[in-house]
N, C-alpha and C. Protein backbone atom coordinates (compact mmCIF):
# COMPACT_ATOMS: atom_id res chain seq x y z
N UNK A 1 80.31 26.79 201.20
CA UNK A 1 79.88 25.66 200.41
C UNK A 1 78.86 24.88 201.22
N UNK A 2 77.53 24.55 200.55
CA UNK A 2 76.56 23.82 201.25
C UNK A 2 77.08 22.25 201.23
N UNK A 3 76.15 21.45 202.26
CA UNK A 3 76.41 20.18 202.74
C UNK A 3 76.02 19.38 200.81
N UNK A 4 75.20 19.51 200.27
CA UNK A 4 74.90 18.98 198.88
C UNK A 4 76.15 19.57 198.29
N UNK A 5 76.70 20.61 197.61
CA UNK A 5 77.91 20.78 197.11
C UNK A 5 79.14 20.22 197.20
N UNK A 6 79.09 20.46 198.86
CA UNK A 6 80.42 19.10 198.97
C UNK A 6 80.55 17.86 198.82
N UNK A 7 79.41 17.37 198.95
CA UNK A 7 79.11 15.78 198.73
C UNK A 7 78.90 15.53 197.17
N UNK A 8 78.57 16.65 196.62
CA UNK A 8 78.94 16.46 194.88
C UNK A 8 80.49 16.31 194.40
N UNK A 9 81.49 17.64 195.40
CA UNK A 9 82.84 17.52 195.25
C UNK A 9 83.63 16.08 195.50
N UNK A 10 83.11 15.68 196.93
CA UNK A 10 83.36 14.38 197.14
C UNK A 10 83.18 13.21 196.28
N UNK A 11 82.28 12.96 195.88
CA UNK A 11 82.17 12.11 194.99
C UNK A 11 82.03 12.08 193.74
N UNK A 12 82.44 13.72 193.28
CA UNK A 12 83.50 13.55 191.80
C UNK A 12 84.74 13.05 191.67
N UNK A 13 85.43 13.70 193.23
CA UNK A 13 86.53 14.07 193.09
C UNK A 13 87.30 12.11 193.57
N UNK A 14 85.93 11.50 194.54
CA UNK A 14 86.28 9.75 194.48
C UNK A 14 86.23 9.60 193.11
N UNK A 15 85.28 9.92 192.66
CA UNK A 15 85.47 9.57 190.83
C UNK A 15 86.79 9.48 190.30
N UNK A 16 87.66 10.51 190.10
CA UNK A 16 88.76 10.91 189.48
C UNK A 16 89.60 9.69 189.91
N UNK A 17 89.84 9.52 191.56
CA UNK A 17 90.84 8.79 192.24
C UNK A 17 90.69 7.69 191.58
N UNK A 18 89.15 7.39 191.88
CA UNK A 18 89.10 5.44 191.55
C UNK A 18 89.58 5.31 190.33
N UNK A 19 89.52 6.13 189.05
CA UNK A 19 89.59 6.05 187.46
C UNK A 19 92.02 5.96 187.68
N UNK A 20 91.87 7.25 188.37
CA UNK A 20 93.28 7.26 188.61
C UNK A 20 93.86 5.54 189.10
N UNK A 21 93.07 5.59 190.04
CA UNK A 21 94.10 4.10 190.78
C UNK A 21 93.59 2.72 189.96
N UNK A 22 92.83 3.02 189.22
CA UNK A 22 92.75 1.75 188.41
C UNK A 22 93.52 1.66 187.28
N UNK A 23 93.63 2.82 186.31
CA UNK A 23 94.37 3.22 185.26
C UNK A 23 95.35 2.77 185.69
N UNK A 24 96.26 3.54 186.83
CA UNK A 24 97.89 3.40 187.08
C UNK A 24 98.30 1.93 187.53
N UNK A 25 97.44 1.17 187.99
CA UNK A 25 97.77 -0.24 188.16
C UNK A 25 97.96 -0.78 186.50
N UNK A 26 96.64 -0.33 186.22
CA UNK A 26 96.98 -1.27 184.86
C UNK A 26 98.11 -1.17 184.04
N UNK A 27 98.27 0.13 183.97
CA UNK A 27 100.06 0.46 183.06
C UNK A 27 100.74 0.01 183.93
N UNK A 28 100.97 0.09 185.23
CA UNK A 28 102.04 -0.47 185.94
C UNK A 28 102.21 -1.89 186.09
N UNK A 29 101.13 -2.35 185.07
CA UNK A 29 101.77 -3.76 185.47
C UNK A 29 102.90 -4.23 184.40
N UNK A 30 102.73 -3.19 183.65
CA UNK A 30 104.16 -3.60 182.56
C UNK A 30 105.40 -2.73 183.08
N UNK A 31 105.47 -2.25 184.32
CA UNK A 31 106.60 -1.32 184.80
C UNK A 31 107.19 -2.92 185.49
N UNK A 32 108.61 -3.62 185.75
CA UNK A 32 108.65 -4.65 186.34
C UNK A 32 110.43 -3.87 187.23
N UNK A 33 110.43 -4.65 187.89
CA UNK A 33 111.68 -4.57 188.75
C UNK A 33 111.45 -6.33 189.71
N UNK A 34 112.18 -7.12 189.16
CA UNK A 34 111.58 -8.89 189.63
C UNK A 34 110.54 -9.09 189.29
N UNK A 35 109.90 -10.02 189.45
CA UNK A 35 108.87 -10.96 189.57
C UNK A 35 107.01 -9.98 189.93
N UNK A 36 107.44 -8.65 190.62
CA UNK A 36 106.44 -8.20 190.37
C UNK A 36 106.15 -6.66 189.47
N UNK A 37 105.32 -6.04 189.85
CA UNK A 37 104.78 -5.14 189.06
C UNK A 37 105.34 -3.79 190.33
N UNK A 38 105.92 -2.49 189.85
CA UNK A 38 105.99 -1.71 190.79
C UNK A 38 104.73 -0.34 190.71
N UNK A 39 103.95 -0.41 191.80
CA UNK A 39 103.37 0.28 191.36
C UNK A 39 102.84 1.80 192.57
N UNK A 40 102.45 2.19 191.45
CA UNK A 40 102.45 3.92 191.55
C UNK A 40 101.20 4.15 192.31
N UNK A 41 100.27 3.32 192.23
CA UNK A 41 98.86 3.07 191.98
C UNK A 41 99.00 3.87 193.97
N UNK A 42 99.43 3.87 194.82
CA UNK A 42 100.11 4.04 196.41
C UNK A 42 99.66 5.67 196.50
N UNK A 43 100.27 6.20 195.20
CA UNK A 43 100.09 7.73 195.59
C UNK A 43 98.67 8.04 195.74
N UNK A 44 97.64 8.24 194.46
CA UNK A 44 96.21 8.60 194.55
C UNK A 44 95.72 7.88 195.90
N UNK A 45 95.92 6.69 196.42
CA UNK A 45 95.53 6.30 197.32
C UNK A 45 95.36 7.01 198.83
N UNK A 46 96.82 7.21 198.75
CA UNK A 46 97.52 8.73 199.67
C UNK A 46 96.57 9.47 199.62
N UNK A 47 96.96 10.44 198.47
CA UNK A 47 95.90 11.69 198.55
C UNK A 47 94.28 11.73 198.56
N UNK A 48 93.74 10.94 197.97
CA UNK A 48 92.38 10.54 197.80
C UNK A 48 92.32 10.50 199.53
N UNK A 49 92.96 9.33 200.48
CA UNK A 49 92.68 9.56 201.72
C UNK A 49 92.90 10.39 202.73
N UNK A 50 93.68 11.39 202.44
CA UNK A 50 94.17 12.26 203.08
C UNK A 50 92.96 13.78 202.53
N UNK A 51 92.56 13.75 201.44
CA UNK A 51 91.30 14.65 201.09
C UNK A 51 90.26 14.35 201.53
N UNK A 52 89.90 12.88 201.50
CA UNK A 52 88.39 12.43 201.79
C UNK A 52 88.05 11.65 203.15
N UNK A 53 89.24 11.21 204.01
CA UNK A 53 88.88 10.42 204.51
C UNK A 53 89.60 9.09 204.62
N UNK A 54 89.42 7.86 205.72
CA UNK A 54 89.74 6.93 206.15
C UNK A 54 89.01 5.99 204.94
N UNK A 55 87.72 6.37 205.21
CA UNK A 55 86.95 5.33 204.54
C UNK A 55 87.30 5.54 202.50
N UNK A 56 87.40 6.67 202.62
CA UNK A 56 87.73 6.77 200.82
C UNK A 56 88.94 6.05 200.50
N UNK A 57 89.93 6.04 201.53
CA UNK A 57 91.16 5.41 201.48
C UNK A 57 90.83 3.71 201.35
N UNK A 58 90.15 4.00 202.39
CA UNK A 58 89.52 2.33 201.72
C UNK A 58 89.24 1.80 200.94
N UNK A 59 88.29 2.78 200.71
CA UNK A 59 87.95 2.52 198.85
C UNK A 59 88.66 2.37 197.78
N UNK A 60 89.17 3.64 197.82
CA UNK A 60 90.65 3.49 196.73
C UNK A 60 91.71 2.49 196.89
N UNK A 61 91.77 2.08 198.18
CA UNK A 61 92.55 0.83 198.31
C UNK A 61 91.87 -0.58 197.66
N UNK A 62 90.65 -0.46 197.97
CA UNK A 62 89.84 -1.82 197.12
C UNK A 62 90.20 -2.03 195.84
N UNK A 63 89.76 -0.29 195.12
CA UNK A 63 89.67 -0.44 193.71
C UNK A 63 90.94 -0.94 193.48
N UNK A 64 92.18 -0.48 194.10
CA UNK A 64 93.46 -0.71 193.54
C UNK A 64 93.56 -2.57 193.55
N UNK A 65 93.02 -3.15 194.71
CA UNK A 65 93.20 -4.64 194.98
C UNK A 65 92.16 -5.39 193.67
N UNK A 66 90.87 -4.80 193.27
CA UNK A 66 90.35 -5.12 192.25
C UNK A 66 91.30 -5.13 190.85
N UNK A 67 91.94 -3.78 190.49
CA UNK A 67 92.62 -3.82 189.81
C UNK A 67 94.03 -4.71 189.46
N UNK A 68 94.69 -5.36 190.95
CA UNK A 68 95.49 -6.10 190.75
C UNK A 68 95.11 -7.49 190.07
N UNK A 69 93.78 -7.78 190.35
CA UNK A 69 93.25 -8.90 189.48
C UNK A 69 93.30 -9.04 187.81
N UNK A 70 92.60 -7.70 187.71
CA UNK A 70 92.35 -7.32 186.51
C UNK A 70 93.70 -7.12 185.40
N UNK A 71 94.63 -6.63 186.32
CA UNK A 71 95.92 -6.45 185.46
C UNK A 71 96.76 -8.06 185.23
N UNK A 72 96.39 -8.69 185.87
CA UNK A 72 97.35 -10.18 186.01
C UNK A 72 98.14 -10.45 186.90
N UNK A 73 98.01 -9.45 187.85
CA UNK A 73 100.06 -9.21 188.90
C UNK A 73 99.05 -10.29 189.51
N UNK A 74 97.99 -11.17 190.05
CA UNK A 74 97.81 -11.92 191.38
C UNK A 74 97.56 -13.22 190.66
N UNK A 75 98.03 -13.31 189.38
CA UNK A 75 98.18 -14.68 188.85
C UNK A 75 98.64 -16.47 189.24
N UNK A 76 100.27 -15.40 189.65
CA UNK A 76 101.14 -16.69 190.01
C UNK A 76 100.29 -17.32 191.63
N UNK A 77 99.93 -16.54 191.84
CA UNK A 77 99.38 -16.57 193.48
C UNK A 77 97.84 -17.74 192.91
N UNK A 78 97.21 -16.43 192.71
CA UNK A 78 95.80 -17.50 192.41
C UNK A 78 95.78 -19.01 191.84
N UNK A 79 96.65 -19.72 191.32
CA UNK A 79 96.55 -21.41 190.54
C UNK A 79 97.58 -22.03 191.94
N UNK A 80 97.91 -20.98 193.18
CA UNK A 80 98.12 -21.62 194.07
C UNK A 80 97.10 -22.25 195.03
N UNK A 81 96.63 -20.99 195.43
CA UNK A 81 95.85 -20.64 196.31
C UNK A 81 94.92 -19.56 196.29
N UNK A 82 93.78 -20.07 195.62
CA UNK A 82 92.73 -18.85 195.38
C UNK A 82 91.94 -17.89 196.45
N UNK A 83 91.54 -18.70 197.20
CA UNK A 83 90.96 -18.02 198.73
C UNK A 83 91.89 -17.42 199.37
N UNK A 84 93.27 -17.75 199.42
CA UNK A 84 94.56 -16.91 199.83
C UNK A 84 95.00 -15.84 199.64
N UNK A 85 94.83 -15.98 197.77
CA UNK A 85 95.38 -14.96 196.91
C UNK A 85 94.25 -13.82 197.21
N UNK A 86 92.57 -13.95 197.18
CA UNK A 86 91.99 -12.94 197.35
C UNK A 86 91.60 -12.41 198.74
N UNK A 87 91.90 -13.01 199.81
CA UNK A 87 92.23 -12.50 201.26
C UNK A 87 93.28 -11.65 201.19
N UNK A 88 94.41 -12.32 201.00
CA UNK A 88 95.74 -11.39 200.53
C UNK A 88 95.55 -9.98 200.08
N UNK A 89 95.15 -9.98 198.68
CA UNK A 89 95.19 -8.74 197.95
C UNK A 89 94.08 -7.35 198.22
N UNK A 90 92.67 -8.18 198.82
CA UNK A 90 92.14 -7.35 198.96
C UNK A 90 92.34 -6.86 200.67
N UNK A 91 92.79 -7.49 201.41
CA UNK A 91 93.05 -7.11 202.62
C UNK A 91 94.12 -6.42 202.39
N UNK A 92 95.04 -6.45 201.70
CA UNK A 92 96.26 -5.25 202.15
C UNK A 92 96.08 -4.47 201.25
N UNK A 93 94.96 -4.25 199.94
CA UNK A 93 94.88 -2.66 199.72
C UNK A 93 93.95 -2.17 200.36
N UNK A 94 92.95 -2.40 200.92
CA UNK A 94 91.64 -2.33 202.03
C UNK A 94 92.51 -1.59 202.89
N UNK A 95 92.85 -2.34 203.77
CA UNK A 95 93.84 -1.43 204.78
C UNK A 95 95.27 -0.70 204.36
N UNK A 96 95.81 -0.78 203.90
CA UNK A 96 96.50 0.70 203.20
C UNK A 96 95.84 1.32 202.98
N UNK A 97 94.59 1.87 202.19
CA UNK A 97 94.36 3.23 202.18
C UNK A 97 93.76 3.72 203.43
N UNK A 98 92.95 2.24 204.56
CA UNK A 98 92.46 3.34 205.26
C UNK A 98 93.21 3.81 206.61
N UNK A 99 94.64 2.55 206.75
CA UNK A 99 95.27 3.30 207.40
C UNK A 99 96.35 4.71 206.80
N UNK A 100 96.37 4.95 206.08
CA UNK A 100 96.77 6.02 205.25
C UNK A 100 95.89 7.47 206.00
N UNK A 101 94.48 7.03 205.73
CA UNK A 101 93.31 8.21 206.04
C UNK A 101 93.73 8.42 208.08
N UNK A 102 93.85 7.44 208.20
CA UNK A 102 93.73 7.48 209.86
C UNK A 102 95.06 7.97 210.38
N UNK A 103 96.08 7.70 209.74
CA UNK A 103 97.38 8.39 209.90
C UNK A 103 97.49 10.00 209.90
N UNK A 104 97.17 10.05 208.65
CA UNK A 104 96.29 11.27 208.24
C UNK A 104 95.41 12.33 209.65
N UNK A 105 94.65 11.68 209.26
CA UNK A 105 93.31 12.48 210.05
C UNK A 105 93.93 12.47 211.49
N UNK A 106 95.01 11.28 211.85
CA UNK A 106 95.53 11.62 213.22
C UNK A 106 96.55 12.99 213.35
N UNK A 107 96.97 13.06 212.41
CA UNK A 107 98.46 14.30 212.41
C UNK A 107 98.36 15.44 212.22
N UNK A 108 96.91 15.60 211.11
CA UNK A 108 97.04 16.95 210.45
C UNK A 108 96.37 18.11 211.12
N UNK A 109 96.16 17.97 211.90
CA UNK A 109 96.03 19.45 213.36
C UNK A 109 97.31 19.16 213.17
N UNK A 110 98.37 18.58 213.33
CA UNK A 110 99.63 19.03 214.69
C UNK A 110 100.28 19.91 213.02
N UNK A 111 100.20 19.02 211.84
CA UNK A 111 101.30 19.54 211.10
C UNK A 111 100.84 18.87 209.38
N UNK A 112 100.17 19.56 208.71
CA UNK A 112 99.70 18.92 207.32
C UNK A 112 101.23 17.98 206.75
N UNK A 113 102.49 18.81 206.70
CA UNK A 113 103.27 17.98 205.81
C UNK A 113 103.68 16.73 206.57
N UNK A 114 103.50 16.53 207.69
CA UNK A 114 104.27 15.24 208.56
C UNK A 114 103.03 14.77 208.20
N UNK A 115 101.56 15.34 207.99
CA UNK A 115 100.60 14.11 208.09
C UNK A 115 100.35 13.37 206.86
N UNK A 116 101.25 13.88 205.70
CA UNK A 116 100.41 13.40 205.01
C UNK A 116 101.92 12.68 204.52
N UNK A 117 103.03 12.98 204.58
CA UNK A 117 104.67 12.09 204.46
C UNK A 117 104.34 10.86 205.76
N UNK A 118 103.83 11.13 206.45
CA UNK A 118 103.59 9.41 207.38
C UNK A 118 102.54 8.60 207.14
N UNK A 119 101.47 9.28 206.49
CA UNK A 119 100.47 8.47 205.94
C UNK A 119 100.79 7.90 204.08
N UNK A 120 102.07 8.62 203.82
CA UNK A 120 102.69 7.88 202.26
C UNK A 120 103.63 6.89 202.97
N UNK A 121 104.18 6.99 204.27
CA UNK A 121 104.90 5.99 204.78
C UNK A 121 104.30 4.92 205.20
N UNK A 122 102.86 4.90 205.70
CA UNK A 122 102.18 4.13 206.34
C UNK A 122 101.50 3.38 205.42
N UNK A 123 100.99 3.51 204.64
CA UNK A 123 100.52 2.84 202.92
C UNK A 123 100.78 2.12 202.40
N UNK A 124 102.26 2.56 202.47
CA UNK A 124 103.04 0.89 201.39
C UNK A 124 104.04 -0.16 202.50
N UNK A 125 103.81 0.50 203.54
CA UNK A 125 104.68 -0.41 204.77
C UNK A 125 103.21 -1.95 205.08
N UNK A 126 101.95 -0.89 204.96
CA UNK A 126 100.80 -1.84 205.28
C UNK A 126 100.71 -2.82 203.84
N UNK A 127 100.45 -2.36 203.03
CA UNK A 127 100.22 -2.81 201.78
C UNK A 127 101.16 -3.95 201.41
N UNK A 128 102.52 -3.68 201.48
CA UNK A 128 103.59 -4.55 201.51
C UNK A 128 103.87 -5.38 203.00
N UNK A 129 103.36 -5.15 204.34
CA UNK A 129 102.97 -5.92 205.27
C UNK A 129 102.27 -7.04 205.11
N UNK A 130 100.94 -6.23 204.59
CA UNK A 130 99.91 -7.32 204.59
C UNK A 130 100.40 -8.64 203.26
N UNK A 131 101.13 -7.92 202.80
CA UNK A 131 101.50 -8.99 201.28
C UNK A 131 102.42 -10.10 202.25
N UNK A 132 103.30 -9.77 202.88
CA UNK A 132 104.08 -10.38 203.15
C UNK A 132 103.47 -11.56 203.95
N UNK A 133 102.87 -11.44 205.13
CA UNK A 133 101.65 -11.83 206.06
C UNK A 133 101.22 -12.84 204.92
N UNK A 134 100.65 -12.61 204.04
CA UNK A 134 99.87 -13.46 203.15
C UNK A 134 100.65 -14.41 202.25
N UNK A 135 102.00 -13.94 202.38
CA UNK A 135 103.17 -14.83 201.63
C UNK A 135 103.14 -16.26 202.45
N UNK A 136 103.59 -15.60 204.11
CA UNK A 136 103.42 -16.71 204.96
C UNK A 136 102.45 -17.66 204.86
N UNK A 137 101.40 -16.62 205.28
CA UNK A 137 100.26 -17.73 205.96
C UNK A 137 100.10 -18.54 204.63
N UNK A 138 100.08 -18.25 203.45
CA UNK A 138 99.21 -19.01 202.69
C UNK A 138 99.84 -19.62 201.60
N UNK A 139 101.31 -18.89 201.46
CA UNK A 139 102.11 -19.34 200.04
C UNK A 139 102.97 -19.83 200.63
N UNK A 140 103.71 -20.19 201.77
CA UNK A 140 104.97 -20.11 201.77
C UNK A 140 105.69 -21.11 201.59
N UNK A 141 105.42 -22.71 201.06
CA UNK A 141 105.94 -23.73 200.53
C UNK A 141 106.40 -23.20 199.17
N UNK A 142 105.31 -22.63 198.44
CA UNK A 142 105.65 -21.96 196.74
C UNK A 142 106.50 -20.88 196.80
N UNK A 143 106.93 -20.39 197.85
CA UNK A 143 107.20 -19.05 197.86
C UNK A 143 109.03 -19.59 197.96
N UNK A 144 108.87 -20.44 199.31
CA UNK A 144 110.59 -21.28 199.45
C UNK A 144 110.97 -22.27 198.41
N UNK A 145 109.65 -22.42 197.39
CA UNK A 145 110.62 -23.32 196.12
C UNK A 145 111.31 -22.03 195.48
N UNK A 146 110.51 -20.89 195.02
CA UNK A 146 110.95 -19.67 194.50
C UNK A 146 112.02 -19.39 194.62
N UNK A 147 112.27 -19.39 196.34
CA UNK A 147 113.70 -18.87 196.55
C UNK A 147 114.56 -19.16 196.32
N UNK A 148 114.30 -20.80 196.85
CA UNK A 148 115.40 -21.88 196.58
C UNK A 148 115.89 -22.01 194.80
N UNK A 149 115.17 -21.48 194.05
CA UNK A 149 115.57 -21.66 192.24
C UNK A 149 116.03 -20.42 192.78
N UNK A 150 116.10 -19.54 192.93
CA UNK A 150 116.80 -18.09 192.70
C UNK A 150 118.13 -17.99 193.55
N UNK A 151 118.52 -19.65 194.56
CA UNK A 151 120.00 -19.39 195.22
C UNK A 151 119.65 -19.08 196.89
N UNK A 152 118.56 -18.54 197.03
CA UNK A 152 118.15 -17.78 198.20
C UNK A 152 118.24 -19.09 199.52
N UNK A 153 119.19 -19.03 200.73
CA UNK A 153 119.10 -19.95 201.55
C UNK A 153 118.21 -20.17 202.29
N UNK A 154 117.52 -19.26 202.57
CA UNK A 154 116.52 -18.61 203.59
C UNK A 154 114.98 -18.36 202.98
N UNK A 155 113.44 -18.78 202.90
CA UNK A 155 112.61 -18.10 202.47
C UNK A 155 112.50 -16.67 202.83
N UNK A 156 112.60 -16.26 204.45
CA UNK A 156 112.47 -14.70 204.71
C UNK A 156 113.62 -14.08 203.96
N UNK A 157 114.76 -14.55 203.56
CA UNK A 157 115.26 -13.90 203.00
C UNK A 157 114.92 -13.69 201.48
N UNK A 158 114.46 -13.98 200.84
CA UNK A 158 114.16 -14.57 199.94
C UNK A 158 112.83 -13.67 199.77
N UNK A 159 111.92 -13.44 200.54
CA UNK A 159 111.08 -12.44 200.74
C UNK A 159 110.76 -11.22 200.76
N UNK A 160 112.15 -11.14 201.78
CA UNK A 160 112.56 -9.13 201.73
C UNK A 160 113.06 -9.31 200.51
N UNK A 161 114.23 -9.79 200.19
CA UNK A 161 115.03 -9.51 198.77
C UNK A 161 114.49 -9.34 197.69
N UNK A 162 114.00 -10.63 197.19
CA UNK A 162 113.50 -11.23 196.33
C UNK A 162 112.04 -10.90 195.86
N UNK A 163 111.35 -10.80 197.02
CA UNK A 163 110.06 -10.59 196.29
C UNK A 163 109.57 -8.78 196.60
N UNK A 164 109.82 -8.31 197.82
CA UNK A 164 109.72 -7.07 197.68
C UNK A 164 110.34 -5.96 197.92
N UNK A 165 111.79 -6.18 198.03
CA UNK A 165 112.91 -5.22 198.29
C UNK A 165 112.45 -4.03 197.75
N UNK A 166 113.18 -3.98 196.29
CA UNK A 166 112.99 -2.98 195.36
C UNK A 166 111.51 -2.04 195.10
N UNK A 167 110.74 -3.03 194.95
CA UNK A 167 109.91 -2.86 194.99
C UNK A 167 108.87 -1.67 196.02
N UNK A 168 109.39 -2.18 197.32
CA UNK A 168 108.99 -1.30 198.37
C UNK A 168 109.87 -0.03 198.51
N UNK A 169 111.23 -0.05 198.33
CA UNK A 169 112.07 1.10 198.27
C UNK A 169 111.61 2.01 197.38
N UNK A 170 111.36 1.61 196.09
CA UNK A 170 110.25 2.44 195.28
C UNK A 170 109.08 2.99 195.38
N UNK A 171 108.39 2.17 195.84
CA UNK A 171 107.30 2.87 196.65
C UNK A 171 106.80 3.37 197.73
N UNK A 172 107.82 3.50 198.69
CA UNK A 172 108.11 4.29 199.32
C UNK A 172 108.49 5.99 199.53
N UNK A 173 110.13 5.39 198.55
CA UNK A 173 110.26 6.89 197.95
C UNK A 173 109.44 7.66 197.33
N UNK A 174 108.67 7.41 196.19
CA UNK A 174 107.65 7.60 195.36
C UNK A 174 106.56 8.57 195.91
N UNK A 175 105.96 7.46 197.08
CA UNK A 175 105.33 8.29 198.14
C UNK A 175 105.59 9.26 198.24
N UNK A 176 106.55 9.37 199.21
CA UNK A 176 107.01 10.63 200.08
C UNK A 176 107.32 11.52 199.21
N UNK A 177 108.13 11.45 197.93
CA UNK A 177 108.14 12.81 196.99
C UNK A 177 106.66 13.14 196.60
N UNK A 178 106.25 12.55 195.99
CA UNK A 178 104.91 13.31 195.53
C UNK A 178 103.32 13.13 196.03
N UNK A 179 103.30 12.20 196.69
CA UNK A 179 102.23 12.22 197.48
C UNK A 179 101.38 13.83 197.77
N UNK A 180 103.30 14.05 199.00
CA UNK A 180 103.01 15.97 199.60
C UNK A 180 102.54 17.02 198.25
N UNK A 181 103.20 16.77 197.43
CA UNK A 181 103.34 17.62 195.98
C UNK A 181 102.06 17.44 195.48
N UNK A 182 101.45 16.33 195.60
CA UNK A 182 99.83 16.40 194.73
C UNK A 182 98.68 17.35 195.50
N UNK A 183 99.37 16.17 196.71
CA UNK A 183 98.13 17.07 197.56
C UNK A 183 98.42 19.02 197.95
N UNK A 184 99.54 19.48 197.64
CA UNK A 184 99.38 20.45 197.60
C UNK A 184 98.55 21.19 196.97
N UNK A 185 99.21 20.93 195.73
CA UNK A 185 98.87 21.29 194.43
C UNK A 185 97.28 21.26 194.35
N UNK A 186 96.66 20.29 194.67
CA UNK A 186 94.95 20.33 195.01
C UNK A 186 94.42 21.27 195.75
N UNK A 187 94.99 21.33 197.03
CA UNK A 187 94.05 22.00 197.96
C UNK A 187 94.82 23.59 197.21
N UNK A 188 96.05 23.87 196.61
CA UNK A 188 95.93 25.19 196.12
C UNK A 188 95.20 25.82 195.27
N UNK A 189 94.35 24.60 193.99
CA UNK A 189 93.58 24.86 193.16
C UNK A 189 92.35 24.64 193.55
N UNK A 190 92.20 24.23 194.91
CA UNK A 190 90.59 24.70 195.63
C UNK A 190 90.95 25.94 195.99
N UNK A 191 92.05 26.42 196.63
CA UNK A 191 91.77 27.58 197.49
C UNK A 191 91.88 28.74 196.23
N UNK A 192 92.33 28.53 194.97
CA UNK A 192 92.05 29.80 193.77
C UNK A 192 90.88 29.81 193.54
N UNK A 193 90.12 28.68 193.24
CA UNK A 193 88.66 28.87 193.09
C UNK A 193 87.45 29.14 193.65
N UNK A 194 88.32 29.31 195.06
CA UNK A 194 87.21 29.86 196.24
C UNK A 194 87.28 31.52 196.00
């Protein structure tokens, strides 16, 4: 395959992802488990960076943080704190995908399936990191009235529990089952068509 061919593959195949990770946010924002949206939107992110790259991971992480706008999930946040809310969202899908790619691109000499099950682990630990990070720094008076109506004694508690327990256990798992399974499934339907 010439250097022009692949760079056509590449940036069809970003095509597909970005359409993918925007789509799946948007339906997922009517998937609920609490107060937020659980979303799926983690996997393409995965694989998109684990096919293309650190930096595609990036990308696809943007589109997904664009898309959280677009769907409504960064609502309650934004009539708090607007400069917060969009530091927040676009910094922790920014870096989820591209630490995803770098996880990635670090492992997969030693072992494709560990690289690409630690880079679905590494994704939503960042993604849901950076949320949390941004709970603090920027919400966290609104965040401990939250808790405090929901019983919660503690804001950190109130945080893990409450705002992204479930949430992350889901997307986590999620990950790690099919993340490996997509990206198989891809590079097997490159290697038939070669």
């Amino acid at each position: 395959m010439n250097k022009k061919t692949m760079d056509i593959h590449t940036l069809t195949g970003l095509g597909i992802f970005t359409a993918i990770v925007f789509v799946l946010q948007m339906l997922g924002a009517f998937i609920r488990f609490g107060p937020f949206s659980i979303s799926l939107t983690l996997i393409p992110i995965v694989v998109g960076a684990a096919l293309y790259g650190p930096g595609a991971g990036a990308w696809l992480g943007f589109v997904f943080s664009v898309a959280v706008f677009a769907s409504g999930d960064a609502g309650a946040f934004l009539v708090v704190n607007a400069i917060g809310t969009v530091i927040t969202v676009i910094a922790k899908g920014t870096l989820a995908g591209y630490a995803a790619g770098l996880v990635f691109r670090a492992l997969q000499k030693v072992n494709m399936w560990l690289a690409v099950i630690c880079a679905a682990i590494v994704c939503p630990v960042v993604n849901t990191g950076l949320f949390l990070v941004g709970c603090w720094l920027f919400f966290l008076e609104t965040v401990a009235g939250w808790g405090a109506a929901m019983g919660f004694e503690s804001v950190g508690k109130y945080m893990i529990l409450g705002l992204v327990g479930a949430n992350f256990l889901f997307e986590v798992l999620s990950n790690i089952v099919l993340s490996p399974v997509i990206l198989r499934l891809i590079r097997y339907g490159r290697k038939e068509k070669a």
